[in-house]
PDB file of N, CA and C in Angstrom:
ATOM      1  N   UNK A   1      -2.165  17.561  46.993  1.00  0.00           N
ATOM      2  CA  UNK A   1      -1.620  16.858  45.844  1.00  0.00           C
ATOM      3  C   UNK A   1      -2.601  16.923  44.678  1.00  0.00           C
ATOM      4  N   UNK A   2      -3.643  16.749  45.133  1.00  0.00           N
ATOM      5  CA  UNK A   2      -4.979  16.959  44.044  1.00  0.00           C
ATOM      6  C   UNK A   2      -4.728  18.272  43.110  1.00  0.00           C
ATOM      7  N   UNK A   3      -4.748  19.235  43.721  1.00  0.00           N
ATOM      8  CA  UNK A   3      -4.510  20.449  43.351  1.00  0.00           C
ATOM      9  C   UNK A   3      -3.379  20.946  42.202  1.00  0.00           C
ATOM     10  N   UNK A   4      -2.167  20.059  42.664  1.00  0.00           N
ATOM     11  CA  UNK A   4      -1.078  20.311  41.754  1.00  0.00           C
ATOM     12  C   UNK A   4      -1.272  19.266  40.385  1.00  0.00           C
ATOM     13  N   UNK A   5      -1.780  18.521  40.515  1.00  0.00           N
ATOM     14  CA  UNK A   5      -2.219  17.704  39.288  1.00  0.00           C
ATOM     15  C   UNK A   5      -3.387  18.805  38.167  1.00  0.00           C
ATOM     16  N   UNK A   6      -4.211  19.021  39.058  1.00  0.00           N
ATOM     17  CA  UNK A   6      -5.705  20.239  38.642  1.00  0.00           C
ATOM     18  C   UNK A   6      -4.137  21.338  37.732  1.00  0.00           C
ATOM     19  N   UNK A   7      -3.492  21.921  38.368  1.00  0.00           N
ATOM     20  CA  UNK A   7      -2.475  22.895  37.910  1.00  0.00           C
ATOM     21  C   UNK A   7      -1.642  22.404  36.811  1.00  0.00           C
ATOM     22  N   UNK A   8      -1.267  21.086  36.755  1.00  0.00           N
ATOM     23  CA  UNK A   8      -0.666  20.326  35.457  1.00  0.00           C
ATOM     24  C   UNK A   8      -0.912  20.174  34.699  1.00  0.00           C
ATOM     25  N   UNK A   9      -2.821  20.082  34.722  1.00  0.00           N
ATOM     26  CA  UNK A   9      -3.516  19.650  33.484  1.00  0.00           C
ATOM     27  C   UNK A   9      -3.656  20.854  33.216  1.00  0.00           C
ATOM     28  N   UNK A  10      -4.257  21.513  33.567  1.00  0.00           N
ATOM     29  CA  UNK A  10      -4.559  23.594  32.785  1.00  0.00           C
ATOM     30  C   UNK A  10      -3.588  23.296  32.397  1.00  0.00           C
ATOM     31  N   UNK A  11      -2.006  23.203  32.402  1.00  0.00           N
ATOM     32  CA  UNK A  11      -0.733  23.849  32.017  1.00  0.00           C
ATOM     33  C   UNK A  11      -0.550  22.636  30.539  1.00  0.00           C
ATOM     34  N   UNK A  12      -0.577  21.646  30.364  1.00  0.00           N
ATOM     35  CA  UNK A  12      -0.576  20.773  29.373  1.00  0.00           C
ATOM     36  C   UNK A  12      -2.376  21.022  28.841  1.00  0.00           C
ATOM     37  N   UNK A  13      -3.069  21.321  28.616  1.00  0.00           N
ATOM     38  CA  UNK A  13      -3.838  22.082  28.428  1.00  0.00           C
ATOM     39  C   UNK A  13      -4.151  23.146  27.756  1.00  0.00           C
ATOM     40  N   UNK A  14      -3.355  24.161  27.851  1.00  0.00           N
ATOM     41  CA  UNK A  14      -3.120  25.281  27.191  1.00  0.00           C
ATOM     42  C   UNK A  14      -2.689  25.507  25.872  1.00  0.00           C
ATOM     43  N   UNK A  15      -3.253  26.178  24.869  1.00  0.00           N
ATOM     44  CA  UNK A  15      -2.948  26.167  23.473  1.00  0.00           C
ATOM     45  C   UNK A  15      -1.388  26.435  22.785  1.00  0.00           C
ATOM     46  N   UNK A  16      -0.437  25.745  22.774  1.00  0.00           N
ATOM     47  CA  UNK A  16       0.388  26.276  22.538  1.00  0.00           C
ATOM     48  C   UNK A  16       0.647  26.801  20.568  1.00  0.00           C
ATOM     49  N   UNK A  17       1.424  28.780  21.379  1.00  0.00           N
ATOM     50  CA  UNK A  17       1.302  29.526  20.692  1.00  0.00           C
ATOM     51  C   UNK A  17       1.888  29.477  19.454  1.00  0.00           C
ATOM     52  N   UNK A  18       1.747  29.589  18.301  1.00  0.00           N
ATOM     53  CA  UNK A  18       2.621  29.635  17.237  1.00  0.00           C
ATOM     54  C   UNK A  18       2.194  30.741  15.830  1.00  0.00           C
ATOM     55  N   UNK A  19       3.997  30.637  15.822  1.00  0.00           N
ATOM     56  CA  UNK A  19       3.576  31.781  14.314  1.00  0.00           C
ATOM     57  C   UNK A  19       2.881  31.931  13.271  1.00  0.00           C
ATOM     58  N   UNK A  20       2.429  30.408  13.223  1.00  0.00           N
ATOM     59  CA  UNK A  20       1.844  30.365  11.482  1.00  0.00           C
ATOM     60  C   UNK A  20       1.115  30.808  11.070  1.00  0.00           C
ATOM     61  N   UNK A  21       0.569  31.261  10.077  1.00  0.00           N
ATOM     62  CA  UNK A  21      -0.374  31.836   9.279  1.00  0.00           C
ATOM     63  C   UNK A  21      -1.483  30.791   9.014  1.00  0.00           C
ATOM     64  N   UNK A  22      -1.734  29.535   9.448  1.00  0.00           N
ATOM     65  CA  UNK A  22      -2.611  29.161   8.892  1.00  0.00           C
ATOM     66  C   UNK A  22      -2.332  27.966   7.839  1.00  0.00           C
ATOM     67  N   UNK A  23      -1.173  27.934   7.406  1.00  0.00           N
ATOM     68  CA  UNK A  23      -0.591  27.200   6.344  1.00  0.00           C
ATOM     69  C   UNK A  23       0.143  26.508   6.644  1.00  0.00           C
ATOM     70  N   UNK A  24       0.453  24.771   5.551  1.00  0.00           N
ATOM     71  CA  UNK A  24       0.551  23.800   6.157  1.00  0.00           C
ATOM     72  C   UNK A  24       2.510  24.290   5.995  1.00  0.00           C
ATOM     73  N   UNK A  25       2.774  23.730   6.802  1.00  0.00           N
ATOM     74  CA  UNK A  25       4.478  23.263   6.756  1.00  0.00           C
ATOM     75  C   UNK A  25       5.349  22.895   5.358  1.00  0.00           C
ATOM     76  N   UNK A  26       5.705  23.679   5.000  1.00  0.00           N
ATOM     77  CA  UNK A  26       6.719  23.147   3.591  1.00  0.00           C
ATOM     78  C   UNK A  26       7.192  21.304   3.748  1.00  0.00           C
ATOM     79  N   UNK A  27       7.071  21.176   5.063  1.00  0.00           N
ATOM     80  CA  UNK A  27       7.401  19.617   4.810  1.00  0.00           C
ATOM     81  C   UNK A  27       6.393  18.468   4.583  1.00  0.00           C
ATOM     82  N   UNK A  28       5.002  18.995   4.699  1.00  0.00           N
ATOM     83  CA  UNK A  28       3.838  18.509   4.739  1.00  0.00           C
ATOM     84  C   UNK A  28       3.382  18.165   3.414  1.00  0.00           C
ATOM     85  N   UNK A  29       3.861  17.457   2.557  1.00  0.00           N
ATOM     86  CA  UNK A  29       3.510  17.690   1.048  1.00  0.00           C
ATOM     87  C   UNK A  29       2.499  16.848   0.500  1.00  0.00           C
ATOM     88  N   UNK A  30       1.072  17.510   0.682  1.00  0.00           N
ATOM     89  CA  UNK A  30       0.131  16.340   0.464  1.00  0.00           C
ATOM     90  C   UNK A  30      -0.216  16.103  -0.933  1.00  0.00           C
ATOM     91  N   UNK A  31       0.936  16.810  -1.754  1.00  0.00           N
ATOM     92  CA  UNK A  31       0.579  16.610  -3.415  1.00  0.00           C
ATOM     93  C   UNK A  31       0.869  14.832  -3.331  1.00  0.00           C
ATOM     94  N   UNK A  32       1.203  14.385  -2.940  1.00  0.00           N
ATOM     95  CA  UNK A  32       1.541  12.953  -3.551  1.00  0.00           C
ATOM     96  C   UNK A  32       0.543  12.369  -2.222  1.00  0.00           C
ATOM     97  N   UNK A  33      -0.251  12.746  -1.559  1.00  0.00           N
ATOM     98  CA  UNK A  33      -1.309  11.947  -0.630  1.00  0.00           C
ATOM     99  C   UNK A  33      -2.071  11.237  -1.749  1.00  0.00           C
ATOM    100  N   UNK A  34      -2.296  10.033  -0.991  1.00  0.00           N
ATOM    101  CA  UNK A  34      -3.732   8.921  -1.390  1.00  0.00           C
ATOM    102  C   UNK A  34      -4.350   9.002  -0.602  1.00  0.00           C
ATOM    103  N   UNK A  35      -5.621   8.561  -1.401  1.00  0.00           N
ATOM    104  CA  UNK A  35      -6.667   8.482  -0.403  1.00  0.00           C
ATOM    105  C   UNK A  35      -7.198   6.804  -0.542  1.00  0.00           C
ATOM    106  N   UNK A  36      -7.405   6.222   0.590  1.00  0.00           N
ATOM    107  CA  UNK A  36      -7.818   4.667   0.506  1.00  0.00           C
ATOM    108  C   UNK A  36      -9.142   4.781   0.510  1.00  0.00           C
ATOM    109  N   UNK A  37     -10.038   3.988  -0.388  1.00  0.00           N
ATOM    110  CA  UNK A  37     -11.298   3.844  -0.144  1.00  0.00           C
ATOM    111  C   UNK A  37     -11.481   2.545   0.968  1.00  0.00           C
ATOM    112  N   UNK A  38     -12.981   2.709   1.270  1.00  0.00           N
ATOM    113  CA  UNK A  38     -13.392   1.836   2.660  1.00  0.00           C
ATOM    114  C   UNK A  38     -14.425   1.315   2.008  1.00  0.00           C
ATOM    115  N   UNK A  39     -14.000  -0.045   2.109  1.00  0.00           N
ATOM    116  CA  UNK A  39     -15.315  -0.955   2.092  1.00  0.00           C
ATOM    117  C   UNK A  39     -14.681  -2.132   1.048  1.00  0.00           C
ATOM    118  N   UNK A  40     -15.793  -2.924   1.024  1.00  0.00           N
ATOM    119  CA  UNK A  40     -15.455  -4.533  -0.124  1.00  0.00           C
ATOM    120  C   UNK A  40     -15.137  -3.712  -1.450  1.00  0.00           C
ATOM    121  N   UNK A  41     -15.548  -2.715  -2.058  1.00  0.00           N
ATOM    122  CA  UNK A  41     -15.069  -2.275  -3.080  1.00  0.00           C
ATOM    123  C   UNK A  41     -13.703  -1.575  -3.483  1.00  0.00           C
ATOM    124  N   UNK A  42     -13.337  -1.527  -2.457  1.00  0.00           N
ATOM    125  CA  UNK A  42     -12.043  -0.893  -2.246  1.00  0.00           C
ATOM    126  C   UNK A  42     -10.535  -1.500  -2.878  1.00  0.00           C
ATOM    127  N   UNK A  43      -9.703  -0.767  -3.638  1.00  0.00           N
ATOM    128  CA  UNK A  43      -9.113  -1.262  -3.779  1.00  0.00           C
ATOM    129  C   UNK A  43      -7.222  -0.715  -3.159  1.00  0.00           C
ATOM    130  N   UNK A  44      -6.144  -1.602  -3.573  1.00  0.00           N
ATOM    131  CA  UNK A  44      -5.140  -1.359  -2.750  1.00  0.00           C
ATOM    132  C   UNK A  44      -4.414  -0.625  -4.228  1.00  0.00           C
ATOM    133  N   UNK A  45      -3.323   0.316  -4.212  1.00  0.00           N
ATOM    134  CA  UNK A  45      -2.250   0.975  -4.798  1.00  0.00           C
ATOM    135  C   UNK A  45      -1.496  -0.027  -5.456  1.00  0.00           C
ATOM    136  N   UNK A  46      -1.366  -0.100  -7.139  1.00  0.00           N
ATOM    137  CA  UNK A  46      -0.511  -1.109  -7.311  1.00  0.00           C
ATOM    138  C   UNK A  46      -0.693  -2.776  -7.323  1.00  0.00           C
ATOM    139  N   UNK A  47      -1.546  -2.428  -6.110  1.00  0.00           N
ATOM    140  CA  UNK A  47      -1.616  -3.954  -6.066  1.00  0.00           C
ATOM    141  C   UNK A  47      -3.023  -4.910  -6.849  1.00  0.00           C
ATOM    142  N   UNK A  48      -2.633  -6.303  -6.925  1.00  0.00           N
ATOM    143  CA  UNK A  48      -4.127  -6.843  -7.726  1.00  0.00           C
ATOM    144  C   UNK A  48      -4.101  -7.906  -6.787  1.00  0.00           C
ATOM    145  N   UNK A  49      -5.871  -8.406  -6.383  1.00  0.00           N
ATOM    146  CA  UNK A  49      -5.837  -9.248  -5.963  1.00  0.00           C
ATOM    147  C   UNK A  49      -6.632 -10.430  -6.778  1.00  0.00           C
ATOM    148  N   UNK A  50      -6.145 -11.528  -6.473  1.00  0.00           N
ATOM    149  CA  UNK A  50      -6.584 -12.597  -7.709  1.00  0.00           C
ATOM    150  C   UNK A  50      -7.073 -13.583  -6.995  1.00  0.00           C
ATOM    151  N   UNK A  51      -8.402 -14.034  -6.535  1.00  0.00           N
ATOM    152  CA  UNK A  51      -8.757 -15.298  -6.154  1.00  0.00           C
ATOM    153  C   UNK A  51      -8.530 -16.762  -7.169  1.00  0.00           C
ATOM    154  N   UNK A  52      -7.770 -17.431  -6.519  1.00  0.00           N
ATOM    155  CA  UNK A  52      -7.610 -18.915  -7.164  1.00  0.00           C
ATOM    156  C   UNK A  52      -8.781 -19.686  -6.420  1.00  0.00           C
ATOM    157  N   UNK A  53      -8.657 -20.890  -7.633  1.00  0.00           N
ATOM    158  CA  UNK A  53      -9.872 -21.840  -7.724  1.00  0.00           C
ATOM    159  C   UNK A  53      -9.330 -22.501  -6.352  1.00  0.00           C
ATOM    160  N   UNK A  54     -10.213 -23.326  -5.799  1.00  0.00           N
ATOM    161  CA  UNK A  54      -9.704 -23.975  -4.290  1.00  0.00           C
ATOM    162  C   UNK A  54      -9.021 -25.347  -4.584  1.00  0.00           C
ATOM    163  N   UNK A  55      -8.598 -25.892  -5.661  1.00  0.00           N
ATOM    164  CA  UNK A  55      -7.901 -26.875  -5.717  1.00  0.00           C
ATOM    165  C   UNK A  55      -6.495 -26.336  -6.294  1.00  0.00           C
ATOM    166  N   UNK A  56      -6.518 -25.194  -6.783  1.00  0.00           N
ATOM    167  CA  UNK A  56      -5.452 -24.410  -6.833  1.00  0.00           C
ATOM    168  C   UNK A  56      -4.470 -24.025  -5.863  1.00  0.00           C
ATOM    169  N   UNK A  57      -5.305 -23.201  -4.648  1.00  0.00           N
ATOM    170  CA  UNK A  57      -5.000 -22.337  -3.703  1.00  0.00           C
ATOM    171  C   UNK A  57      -4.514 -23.884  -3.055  1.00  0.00           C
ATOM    172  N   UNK A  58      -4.930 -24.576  -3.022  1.00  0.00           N
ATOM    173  CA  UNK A  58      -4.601 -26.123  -2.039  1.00  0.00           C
ATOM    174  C   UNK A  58      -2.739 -26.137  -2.888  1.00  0.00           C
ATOM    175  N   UNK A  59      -2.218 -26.377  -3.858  1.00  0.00           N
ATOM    176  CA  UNK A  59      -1.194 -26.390  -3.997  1.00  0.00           C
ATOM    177  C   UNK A  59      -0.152 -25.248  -3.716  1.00  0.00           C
ATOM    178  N   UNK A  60      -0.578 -23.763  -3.930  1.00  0.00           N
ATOM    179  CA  UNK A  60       0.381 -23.197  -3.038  1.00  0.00           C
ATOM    180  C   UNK A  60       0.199 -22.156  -2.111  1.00  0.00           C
ATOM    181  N   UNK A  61       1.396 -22.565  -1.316  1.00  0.00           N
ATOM    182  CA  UNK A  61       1.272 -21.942  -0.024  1.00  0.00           C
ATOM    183  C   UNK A  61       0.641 -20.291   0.123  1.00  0.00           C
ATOM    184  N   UNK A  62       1.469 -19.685  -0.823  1.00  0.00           N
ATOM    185  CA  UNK A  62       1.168 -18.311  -0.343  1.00  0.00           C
ATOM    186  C   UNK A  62       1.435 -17.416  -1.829  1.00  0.00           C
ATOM    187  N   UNK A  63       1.247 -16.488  -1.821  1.00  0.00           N
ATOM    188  CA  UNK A  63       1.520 -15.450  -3.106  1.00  0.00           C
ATOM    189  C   UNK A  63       3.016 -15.534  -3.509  1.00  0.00           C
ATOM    190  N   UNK A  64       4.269 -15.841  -2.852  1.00  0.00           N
ATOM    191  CA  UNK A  64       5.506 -15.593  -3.650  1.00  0.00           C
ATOM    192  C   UNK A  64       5.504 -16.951  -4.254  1.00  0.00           C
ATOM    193  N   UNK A  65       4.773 -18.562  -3.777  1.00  0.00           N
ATOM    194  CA  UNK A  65       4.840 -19.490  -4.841  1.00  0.00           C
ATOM    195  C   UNK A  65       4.447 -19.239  -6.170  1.00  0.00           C
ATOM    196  N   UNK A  66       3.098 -18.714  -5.992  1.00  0.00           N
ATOM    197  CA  UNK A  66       1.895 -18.616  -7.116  1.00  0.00           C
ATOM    198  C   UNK A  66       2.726 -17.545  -8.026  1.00  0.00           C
ATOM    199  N   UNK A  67       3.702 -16.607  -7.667  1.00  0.00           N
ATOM    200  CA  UNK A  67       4.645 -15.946  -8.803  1.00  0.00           C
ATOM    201  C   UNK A  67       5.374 -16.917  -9.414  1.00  0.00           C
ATOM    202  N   UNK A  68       5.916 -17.372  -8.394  1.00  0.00           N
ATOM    203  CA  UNK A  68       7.381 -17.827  -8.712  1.00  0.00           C
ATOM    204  C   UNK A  68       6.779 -19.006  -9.942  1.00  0.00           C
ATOM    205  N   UNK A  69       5.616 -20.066  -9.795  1.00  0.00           N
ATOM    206  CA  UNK A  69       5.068 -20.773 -10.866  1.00  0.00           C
ATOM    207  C   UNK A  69       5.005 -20.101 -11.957  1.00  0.00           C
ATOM    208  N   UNK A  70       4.648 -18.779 -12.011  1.00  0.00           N
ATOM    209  CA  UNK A  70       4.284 -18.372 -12.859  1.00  0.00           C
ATOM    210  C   UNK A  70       5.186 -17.656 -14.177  1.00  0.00           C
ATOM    211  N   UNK A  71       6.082 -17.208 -12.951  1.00  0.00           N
ATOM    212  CA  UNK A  71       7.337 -16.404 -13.909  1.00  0.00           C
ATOM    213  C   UNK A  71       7.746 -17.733 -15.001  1.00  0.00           C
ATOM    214  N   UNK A  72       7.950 -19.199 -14.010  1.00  0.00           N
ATOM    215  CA  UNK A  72       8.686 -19.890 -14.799  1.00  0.00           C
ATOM    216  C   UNK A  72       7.795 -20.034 -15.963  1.00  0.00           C
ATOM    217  N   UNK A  73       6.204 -20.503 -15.992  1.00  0.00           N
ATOM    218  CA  UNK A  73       5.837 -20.606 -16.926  1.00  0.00           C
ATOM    219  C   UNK A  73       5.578 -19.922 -18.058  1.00  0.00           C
ATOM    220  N   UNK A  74       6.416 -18.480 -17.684  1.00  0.00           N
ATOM    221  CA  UNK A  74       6.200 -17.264 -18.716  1.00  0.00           C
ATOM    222  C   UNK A  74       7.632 -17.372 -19.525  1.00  0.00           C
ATOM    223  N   UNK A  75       8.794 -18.011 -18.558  1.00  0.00           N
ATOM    224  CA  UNK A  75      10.123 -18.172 -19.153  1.00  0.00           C
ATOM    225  C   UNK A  75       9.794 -19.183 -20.150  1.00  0.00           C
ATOM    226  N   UNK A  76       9.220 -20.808 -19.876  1.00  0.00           N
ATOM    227  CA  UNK A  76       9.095 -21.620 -20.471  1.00  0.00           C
ATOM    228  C   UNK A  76       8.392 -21.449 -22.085  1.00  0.00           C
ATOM    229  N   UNK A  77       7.403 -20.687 -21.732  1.00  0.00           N
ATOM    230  CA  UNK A  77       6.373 -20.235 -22.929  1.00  0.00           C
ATOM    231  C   UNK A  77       7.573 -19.590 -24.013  1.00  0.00           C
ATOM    232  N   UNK A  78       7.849 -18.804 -23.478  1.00  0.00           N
ATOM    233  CA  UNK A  78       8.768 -17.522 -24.331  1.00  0.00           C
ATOM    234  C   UNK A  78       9.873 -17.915 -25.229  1.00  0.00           C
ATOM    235  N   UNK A  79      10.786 -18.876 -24.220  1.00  0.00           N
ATOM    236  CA  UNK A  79      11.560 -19.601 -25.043  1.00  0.00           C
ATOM    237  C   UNK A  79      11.213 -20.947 -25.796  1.00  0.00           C
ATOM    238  N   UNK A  80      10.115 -21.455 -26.161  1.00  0.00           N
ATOM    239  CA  UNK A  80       9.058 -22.314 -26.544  1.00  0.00           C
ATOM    240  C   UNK A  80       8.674 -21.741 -28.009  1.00  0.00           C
ATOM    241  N   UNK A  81       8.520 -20.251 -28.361  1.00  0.00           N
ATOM    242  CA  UNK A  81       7.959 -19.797 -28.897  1.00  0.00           C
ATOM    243  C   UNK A  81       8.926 -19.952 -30.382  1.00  0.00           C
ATOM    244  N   UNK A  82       8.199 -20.226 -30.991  1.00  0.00           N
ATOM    245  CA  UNK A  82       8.972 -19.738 -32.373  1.00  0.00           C
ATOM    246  C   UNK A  82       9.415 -17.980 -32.754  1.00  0.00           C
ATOM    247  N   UNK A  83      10.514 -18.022 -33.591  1.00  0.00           N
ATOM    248  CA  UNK A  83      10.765 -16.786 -33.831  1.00  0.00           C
ATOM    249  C   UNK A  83      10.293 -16.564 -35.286  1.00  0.00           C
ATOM    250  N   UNK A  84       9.639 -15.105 -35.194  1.00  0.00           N
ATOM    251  CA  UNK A  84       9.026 -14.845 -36.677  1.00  0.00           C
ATOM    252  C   UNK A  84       9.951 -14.570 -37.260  1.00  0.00           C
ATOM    253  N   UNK A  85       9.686 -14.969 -38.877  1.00  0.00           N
ATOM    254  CA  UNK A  85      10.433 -14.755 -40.022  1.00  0.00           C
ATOM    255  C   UNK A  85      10.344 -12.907 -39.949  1.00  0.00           C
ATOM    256  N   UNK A  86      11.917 -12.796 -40.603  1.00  0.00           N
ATOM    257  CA  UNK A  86      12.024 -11.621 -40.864  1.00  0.00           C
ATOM    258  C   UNK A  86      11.630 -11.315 -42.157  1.00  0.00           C
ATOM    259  N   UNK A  87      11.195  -9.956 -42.397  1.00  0.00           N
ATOM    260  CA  UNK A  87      10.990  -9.254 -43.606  1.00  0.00           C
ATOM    261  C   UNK A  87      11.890  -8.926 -44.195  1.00  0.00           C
ATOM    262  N   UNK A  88      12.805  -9.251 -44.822  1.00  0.00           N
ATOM    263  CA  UNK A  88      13.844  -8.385 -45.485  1.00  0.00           C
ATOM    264  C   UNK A  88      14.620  -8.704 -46.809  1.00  0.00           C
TER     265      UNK A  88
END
């Protein structure tokens, strides 16, 4: 039984053969690859990260509150705002 296992592994083992030249796969398209950096300096795609003050972070729970406060206070501001005189 030993033996036929020894014969399984050579056989899964073995290089399997292929046509390619060397070149990656038309489906392989690493034009749009990122690369992530490593370490505390690192940063994420898109994303920002924002430390709040700790009496802050104590009122909300998690990142979709801390938007959701925020959008409103960008609605509130906006429509708050006076409208400039036109030139005309």
């Amino acid at each position: 039984m030993h033996e036929k296992q020894q014969e399984v592994r050579k056989m899964l083992m073995k290089k399997a053969k292929t046509d390619d030249d060397g070149e990656l796969r038309p489906e392989y398209n690493l034009k749009n690859l990122r690369v992530r950096k490593v370490g505390p300096k690192r940063s994420s795609f898109g994303n920002y990260t924002i430390h709040l003050a700790p009496d802050v972070a104590e009122v909300f729970p998690d990142s979709e509150s801390v938007n959701e406060a925020l959008r409103f206070l960008i609605r509130i501001t906006q429509e708050n705002q006076p409208s400039l005189p036109s030139n005309g």
